[in-house]
N, C-alpha and C. Protein backbone atom coordinates (compact mmCIF):
# COMPACT_ATOMS: atom_id res chain seq x y z
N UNK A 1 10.52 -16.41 64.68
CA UNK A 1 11.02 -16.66 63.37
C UNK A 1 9.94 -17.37 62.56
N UNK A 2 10.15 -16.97 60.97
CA UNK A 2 8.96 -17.01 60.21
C UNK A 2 9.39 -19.02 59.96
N UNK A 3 8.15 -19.96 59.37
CA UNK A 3 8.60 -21.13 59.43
C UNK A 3 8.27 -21.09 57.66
N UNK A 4 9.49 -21.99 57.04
CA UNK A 4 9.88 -21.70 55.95
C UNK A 4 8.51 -21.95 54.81
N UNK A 5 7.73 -22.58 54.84
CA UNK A 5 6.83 -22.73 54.28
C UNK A 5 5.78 -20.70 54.59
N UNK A 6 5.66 -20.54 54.86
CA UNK A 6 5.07 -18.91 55.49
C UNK A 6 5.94 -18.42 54.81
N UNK A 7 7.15 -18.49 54.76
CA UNK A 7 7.92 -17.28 53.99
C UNK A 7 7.79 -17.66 52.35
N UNK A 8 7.70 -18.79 51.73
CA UNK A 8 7.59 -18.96 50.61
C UNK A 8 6.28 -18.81 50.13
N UNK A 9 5.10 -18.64 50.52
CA UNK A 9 3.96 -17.96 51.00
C UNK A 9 4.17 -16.49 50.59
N UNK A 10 4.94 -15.85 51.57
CA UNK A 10 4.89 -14.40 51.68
C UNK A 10 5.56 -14.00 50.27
N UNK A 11 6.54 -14.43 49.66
CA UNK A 11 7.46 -14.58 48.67
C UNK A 11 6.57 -14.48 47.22
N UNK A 12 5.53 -15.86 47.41
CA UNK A 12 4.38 -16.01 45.85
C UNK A 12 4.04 -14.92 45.99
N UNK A 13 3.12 -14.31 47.28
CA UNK A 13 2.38 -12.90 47.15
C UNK A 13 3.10 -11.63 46.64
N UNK A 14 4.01 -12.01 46.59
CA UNK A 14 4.98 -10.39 46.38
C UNK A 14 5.07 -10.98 44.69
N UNK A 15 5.59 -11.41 44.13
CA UNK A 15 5.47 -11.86 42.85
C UNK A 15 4.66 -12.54 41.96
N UNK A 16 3.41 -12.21 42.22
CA UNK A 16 2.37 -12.74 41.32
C UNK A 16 2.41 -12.17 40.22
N UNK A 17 2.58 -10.86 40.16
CA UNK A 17 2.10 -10.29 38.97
C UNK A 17 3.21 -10.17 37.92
N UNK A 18 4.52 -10.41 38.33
CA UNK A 18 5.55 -10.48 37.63
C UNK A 18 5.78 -11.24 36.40
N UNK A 19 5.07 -12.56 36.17
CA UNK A 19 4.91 -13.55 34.93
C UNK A 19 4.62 -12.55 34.12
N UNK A 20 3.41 -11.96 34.43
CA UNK A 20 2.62 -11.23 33.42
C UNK A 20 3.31 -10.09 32.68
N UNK A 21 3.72 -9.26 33.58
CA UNK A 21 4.41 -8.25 33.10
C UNK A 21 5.84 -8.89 31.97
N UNK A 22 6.45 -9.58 32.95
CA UNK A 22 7.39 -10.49 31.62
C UNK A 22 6.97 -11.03 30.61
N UNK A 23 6.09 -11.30 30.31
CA UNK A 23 5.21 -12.31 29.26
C UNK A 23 4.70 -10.66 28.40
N UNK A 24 3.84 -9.72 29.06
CA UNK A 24 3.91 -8.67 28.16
C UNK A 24 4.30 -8.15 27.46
N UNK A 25 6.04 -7.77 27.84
CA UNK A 25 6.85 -7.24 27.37
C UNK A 25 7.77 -8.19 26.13
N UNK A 26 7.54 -9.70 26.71
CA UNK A 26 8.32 -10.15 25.31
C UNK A 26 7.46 -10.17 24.70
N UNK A 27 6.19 -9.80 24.66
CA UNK A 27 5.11 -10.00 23.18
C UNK A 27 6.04 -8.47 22.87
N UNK A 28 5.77 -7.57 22.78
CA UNK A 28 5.99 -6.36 22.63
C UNK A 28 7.33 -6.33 21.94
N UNK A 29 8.37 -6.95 22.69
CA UNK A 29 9.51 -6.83 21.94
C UNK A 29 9.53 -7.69 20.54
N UNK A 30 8.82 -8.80 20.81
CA UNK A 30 8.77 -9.86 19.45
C UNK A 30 8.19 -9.15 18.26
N UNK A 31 6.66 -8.13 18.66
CA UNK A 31 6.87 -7.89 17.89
C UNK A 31 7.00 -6.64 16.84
N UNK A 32 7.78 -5.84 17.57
CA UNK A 32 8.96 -4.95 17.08
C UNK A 32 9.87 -5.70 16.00
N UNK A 33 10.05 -6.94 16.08
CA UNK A 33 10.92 -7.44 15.63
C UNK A 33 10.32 -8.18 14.75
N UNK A 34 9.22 -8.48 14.63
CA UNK A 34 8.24 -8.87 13.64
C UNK A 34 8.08 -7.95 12.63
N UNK A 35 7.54 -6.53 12.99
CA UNK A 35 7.53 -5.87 11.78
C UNK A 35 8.91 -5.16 11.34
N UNK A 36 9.68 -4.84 11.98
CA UNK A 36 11.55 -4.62 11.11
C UNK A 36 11.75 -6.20 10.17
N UNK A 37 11.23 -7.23 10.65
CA UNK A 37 11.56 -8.09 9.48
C UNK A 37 10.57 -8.10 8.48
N UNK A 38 8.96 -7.26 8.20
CA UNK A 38 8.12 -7.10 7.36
C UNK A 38 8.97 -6.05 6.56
N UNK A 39 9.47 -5.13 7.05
CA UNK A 39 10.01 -3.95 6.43
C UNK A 39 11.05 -4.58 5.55
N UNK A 40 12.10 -5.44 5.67
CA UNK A 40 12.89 -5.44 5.65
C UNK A 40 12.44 -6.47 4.35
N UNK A 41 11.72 -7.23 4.66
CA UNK A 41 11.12 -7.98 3.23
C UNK A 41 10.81 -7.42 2.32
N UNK A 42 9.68 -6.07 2.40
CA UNK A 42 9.19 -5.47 1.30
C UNK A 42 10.10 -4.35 0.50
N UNK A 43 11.62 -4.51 1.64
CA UNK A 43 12.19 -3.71 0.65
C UNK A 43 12.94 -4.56 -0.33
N UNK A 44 13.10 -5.94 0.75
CA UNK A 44 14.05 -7.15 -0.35
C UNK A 44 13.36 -6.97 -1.53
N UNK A 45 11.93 -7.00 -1.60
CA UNK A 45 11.00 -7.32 -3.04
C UNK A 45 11.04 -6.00 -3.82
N UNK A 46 11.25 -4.85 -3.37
CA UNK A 46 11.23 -4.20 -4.08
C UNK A 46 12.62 -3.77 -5.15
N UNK A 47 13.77 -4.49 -3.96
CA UNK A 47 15.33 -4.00 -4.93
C UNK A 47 15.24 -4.63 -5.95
N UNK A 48 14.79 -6.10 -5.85
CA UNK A 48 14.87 -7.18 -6.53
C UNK A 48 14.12 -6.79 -7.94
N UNK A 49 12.87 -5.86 -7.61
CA UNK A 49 12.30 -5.60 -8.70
C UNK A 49 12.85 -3.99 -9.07
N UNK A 50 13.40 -3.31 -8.82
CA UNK A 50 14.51 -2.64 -9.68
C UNK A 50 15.66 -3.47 -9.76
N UNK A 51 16.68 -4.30 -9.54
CA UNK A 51 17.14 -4.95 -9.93
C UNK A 51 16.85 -5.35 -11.31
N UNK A 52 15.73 -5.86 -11.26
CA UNK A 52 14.99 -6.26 -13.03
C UNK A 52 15.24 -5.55 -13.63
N UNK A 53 14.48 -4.33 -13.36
CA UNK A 53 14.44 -3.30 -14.30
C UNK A 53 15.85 -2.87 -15.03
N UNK A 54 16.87 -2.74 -14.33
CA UNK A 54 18.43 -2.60 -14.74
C UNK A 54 18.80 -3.64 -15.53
N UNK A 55 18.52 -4.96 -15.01
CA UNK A 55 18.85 -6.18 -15.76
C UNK A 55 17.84 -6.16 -17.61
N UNK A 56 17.07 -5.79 -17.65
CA UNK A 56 16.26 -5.48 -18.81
C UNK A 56 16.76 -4.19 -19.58
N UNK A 57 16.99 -2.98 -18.89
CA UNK A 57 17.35 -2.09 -19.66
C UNK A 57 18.78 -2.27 -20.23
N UNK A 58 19.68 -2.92 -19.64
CA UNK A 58 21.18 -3.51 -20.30
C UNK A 58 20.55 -4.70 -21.06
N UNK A 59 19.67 -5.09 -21.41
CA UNK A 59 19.56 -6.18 -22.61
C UNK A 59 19.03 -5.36 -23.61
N UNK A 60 18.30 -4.08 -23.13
CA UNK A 60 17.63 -3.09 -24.23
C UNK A 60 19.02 -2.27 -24.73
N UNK A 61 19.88 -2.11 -24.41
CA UNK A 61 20.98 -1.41 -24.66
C UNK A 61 21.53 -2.11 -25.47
N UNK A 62 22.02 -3.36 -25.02
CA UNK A 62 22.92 -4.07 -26.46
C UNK A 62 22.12 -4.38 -27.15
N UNK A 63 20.75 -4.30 -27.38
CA UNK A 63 20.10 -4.30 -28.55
C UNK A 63 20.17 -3.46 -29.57
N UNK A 64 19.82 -2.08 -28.81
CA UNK A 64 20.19 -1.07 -30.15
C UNK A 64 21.26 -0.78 -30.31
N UNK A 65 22.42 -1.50 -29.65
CA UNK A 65 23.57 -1.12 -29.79
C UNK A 65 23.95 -2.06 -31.35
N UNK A 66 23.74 -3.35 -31.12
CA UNK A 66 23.56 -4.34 -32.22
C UNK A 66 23.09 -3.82 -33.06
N UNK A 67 21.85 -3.05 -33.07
CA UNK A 67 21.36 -3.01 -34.60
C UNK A 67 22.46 -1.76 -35.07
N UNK A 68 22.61 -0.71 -33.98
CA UNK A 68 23.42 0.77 -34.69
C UNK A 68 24.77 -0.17 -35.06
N UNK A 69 25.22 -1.42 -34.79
CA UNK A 69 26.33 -1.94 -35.52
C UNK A 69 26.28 -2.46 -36.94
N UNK A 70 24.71 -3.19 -37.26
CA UNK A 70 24.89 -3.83 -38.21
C UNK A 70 24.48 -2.60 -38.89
N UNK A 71 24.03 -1.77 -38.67
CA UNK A 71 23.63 -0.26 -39.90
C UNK A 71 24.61 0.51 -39.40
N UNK A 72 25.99 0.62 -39.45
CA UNK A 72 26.94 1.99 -39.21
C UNK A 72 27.00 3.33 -40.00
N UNK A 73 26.59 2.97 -41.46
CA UNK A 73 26.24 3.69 -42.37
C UNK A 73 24.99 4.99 -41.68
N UNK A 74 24.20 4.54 -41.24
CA UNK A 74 22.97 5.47 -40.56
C UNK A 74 23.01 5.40 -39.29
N UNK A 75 24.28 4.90 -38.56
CA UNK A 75 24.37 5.58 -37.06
C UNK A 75 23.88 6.57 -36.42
N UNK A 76 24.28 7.76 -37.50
CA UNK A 76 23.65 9.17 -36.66
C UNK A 76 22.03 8.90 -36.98
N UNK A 77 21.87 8.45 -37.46
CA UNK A 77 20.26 8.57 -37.50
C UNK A 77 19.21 8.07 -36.24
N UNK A 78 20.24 7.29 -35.31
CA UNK A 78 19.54 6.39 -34.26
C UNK A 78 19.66 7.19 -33.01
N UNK A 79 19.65 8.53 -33.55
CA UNK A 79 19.55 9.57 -32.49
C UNK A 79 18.60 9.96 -32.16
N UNK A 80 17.88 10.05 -30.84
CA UNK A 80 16.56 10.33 -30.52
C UNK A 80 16.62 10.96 -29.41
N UNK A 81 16.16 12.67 -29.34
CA UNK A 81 16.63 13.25 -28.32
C UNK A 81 15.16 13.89 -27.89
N UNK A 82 13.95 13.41 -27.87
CA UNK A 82 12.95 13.85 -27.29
C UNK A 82 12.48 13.57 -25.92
N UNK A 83 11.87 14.59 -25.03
CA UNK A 83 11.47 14.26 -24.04
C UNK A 83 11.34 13.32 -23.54
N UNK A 84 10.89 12.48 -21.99
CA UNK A 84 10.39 11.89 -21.26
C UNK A 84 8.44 11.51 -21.91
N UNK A 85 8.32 12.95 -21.41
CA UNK A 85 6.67 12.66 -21.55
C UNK A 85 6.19 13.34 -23.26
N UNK A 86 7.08 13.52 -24.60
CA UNK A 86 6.66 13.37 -25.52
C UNK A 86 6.94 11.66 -25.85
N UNK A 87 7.73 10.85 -25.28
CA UNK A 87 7.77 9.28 -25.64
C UNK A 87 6.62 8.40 -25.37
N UNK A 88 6.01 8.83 -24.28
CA UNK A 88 4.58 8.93 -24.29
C UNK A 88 3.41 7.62 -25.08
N UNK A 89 3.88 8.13 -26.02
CA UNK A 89 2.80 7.52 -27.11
C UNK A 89 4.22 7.31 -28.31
N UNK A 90 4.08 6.00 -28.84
CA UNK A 90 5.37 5.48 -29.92
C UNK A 90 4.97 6.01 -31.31
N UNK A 91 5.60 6.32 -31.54
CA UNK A 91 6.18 6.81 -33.03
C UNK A 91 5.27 5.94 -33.80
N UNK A 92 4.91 6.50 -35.02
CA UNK A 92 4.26 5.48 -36.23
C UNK A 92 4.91 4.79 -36.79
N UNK A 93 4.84 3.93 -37.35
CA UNK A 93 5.55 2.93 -37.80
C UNK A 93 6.36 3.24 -39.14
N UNK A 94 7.62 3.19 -39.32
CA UNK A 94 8.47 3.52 -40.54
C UNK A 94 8.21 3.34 -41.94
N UNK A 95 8.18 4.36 -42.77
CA UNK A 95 7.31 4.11 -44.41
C UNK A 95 8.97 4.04 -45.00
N UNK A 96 9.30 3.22 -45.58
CA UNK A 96 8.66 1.97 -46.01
C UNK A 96 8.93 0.87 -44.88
N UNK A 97 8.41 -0.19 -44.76
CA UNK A 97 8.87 -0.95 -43.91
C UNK A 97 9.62 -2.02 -44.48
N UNK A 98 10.94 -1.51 -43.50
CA UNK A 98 12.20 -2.20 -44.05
C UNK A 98 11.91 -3.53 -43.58
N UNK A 99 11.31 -4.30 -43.45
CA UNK A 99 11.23 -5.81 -42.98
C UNK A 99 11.19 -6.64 -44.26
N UNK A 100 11.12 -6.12 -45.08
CA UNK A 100 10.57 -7.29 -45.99
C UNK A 100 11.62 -7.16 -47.19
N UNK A 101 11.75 -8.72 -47.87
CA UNK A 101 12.74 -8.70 -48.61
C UNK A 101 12.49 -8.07 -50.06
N UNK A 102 11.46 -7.62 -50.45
CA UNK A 102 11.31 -6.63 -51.32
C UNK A 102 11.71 -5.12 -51.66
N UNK A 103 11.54 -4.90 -50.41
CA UNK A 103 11.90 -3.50 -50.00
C UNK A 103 13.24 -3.25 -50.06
N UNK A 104 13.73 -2.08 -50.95
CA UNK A 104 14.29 -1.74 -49.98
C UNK A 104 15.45 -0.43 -49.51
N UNK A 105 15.88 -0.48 -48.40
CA UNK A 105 15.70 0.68 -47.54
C UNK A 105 17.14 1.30 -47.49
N UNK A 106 16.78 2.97 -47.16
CA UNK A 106 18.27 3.33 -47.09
C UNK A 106 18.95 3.14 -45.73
N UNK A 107 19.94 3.83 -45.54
CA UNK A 107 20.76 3.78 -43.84
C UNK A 107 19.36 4.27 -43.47
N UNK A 108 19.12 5.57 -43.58
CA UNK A 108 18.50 6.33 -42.39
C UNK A 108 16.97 5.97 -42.31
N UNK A 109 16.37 4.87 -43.15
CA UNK A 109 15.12 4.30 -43.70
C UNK A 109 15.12 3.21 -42.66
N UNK A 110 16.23 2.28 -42.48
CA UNK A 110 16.59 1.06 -41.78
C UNK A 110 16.54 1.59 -40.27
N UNK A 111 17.17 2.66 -40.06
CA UNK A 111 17.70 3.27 -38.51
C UNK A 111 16.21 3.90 -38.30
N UNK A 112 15.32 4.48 -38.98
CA UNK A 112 14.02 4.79 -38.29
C UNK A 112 13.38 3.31 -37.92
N UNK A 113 12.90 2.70 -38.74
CA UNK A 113 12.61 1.76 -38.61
C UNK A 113 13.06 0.37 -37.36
N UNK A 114 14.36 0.34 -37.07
CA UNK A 114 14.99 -0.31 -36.15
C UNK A 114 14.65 0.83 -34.88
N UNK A 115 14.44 1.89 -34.97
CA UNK A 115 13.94 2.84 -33.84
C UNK A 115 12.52 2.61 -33.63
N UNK A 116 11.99 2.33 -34.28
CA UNK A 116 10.58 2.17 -33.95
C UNK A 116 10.31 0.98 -33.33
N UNK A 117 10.57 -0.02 -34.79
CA UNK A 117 10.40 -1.24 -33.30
C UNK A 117 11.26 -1.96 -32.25
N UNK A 118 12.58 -1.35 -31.50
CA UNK A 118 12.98 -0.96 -30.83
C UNK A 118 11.96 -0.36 -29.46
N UNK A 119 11.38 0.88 -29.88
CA UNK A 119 10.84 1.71 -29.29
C UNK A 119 9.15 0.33 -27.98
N UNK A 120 8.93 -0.41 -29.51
CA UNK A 120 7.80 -0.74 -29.18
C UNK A 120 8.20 -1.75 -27.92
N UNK A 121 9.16 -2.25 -28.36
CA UNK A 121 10.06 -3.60 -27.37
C UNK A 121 10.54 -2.76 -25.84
N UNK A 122 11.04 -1.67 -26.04
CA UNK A 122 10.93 -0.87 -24.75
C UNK A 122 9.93 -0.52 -23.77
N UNK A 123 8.96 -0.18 -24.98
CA UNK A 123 7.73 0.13 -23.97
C UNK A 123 6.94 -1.17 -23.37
N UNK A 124 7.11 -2.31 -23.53
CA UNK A 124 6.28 -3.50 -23.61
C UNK A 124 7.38 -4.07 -22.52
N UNK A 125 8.75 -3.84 -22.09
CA UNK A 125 9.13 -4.49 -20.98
C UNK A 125 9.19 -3.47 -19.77
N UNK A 126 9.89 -2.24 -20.16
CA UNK A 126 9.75 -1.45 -19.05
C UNK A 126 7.88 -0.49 -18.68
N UNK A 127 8.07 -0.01 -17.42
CA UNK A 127 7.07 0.58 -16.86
C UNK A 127 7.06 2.06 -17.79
N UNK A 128 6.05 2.37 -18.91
CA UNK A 128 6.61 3.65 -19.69
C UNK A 128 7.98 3.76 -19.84
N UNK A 129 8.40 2.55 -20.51
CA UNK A 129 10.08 3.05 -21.13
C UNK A 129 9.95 3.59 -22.33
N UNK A 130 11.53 4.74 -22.02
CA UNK A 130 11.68 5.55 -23.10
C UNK A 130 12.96 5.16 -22.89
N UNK A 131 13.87 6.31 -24.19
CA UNK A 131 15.16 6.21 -24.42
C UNK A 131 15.68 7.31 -24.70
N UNK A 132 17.04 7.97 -24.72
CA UNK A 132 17.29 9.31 -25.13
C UNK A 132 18.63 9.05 -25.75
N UNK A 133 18.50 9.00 -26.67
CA UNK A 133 20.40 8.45 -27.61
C UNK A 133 20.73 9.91 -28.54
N UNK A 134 22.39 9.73 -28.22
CA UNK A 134 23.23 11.08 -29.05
C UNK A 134 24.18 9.98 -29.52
N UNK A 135 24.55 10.21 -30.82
CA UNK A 135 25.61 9.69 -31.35
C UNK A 135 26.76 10.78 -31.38
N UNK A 136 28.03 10.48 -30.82
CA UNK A 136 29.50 10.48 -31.18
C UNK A 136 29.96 10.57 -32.40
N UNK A 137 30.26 11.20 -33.15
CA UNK A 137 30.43 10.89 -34.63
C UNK A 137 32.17 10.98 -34.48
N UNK A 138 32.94 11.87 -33.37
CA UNK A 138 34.24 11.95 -33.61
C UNK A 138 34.50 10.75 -32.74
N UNK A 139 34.35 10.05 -31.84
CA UNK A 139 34.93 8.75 -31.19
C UNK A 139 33.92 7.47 -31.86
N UNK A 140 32.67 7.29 -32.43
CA UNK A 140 32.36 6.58 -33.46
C UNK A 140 31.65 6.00 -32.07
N UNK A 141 30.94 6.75 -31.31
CA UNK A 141 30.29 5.92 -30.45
C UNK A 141 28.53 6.66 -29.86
N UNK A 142 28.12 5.79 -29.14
CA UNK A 142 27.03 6.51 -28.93
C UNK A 142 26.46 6.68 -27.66
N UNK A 143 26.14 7.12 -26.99
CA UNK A 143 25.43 7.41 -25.51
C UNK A 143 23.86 7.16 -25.48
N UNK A 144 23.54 6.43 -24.72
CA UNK A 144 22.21 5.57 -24.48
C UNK A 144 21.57 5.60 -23.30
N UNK A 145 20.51 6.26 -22.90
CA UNK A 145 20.07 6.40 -21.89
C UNK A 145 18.81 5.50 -21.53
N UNK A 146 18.42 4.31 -20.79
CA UNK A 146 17.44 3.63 -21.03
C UNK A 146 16.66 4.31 -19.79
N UNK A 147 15.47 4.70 -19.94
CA UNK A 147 14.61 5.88 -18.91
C UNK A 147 12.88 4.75 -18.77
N UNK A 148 12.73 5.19 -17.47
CA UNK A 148 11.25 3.74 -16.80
C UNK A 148 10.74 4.69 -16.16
N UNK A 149 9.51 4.39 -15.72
CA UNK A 149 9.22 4.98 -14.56
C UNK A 149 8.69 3.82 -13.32
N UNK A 150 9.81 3.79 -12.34
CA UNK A 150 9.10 2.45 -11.28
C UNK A 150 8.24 2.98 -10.38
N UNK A 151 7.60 1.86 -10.50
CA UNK A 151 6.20 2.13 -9.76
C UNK A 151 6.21 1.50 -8.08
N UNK A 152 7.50 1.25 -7.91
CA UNK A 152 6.80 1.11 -6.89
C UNK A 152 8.13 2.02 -5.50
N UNK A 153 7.99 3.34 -6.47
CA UNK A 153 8.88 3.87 -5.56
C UNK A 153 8.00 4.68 -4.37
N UNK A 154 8.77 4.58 -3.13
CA UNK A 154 8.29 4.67 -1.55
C UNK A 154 8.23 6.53 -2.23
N UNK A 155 7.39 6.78 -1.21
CA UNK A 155 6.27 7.86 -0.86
C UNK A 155 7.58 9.43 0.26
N UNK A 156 8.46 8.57 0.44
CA UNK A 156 10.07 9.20 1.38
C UNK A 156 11.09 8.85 0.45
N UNK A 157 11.08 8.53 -1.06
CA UNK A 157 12.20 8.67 -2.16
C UNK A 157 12.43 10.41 -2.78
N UNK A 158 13.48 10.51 -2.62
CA UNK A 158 13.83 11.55 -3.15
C UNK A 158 14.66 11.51 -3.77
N UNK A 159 14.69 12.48 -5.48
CA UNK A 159 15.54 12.18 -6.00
C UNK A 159 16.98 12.45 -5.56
N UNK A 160 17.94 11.57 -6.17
CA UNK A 160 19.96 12.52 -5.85
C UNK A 160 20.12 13.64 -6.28
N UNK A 161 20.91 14.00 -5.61
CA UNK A 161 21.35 15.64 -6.00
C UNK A 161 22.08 15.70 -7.47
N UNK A 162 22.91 14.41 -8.03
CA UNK A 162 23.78 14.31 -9.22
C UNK A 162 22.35 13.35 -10.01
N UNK A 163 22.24 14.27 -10.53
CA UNK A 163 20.93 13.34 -12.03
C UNK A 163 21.43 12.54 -12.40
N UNK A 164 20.61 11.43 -12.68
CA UNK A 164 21.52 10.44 -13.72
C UNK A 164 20.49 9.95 -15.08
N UNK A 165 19.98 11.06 -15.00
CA UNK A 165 19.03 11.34 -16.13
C UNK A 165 19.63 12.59 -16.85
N UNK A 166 19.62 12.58 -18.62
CA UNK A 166 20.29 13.79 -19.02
C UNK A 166 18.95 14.80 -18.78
N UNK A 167 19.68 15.88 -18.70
CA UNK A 167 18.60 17.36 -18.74
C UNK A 167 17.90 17.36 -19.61
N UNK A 168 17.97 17.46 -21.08
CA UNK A 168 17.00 17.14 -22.12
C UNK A 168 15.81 16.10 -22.15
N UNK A 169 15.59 15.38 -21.34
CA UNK A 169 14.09 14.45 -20.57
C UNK A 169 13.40 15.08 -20.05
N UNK A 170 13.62 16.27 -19.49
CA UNK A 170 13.13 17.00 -18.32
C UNK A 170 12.10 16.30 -17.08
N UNK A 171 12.81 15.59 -16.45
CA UNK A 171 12.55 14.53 -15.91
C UNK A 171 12.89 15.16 -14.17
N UNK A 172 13.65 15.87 -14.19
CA UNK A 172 14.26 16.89 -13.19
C UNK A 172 13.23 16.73 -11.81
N UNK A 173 13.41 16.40 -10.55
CA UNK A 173 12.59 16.16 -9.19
C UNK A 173 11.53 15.39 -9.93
N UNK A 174 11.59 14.28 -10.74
CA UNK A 174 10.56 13.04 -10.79
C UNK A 174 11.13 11.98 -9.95
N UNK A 175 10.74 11.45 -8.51
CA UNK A 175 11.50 10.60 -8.29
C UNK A 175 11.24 9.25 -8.72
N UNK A 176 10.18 9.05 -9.12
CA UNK A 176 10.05 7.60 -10.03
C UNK A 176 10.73 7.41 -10.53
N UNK A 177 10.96 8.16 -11.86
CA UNK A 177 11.67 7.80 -13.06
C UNK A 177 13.37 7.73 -13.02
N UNK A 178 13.76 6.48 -13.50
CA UNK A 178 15.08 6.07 -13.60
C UNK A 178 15.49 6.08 -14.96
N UNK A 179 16.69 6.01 -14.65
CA UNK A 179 17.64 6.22 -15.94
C UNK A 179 19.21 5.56 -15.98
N UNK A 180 19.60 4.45 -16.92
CA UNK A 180 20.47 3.79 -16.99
C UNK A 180 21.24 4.55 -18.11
N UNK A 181 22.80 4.28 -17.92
CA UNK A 181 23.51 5.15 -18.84
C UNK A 181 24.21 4.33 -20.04
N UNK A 182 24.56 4.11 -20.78
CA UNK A 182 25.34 3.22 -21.31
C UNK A 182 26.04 3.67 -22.31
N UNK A 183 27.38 3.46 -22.71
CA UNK A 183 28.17 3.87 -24.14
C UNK A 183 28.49 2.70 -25.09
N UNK A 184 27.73 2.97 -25.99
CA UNK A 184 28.25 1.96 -26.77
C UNK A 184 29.17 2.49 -28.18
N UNK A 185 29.67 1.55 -28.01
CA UNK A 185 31.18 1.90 -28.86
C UNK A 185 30.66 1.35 -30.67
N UNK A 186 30.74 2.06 -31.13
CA UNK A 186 30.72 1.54 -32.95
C UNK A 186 31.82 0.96 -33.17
C-alpha cells in the first residue's frame, strides 16, 4: 500500500496542467463577454444619437407648424413637395424679405419666406435635412415629413418593408435616410 504522502505526489502529477487550461478558458470566456458589452455600448451611442435626431425633428415640426398658424391665410403655400436630393442645396432667399418692418408682405410672400428660413434651420441641425409638406385644405391641416440622412447607420441596416418616407422623396432602398411623420392641425 501506497504511503499517503506518494499518493498526493502521484495526484500533483496527474493535475499540473489543469490550472492552466482553467485559467485559459476563463480568459476566453471573459472576453466574449467583453466585446458583447463593446457591442452593446456602441449601439447604446448610437440609439441615443437617433434618438436626437427624432427629438430635433419634433421641435422642427412645431415650428413650421407655428408659423403655418400665425399665417393661415397662406397655409397652402407652405407646401413643399420636392425631392430628397433636389433639397440638396436651399432655396434663395425670399424677394421681398418679409423681416423687416417696412416691408410688406403678402400670405404667400410671408409663407415663402418662413420656408426658407425654416429650410436653413433644418439643414443646420439635421444631417442634410429636408422636409416634404402637403397641406389639407378640406380638414384645415397639414402633413409634415421631417427627412435626415444618419450617418451613422450600420453597414447590415436595411430598410422596412412599410416606408415611412412618402414616395415623392424618392428616397426608396436608402437606408440612411429617415423620415418623421407629423400632422399638424390648423
Amino acid at each position: 500500500m501506497l504511503k499517503p504522502a506518494t499518493m498526493a505526489l502521484r495526484n500533483r502529477r496527474r493535475m499540473s496542467g489543469a490550472s492552466l487550461i482553467e485559467v485559459l478558458v476563463s480568459v476566453v470566456v471573459a472576453s466574449i463577454g467583453l466585446l458583447a458589452l463593446a457591442g452593446v455600448n456602441t449601439s447604446s451611442v448610437r440609439y441615443t444619437k437617433m434618438s436626437q435626431y427624432r427629438g430635433t425633428a419634433t421641435q422642427l415640426a412645431a415650428d413650421i407648424g407655428e408659423r403655418m398658424r400665425a399665417n393661415k391665410a397662406g397655409a397652402a403655400s407652405y407646401a413643399l413637395g420636392s425631392d430628397f436630393a433636389t433639397q440638396a442645396t436651399l432655396p434663395a432667399a425670399a424677394s421681398p424679405l418679409c423681416d423687416s418692418y417696412v416691408t410688406t408682405c403678402t400670405a404667400a410672400q410671408l409663407a415663402a419666406y418662413d420656408l426658407q428660413t425654416w429650410q436653413v434651420v433644418l439643414r443646420d441641425q439635421l444631417p442634410q435635412g429636408s422636409a416634404f409638406i402637403t397641406y389639407q385644405n378640406v380638414q384645415s391641416a397639414a402633413d409634415v415629413w421631417i427627412v435626415w440622412r444618419d450617418p451613422a447607420v450600420a453597414a447590415d441596416d436595411t430598410p422596412t418593408t412599410g416606408s415611412e418616407c412618402p414616395g415623392a422623396l424618392s428616397v426608396a432602398g436608402e437606408p440612411s435616410v429617415r423620415c418623421s411623420y407629423f400632422r399638424i392641425n390648423l
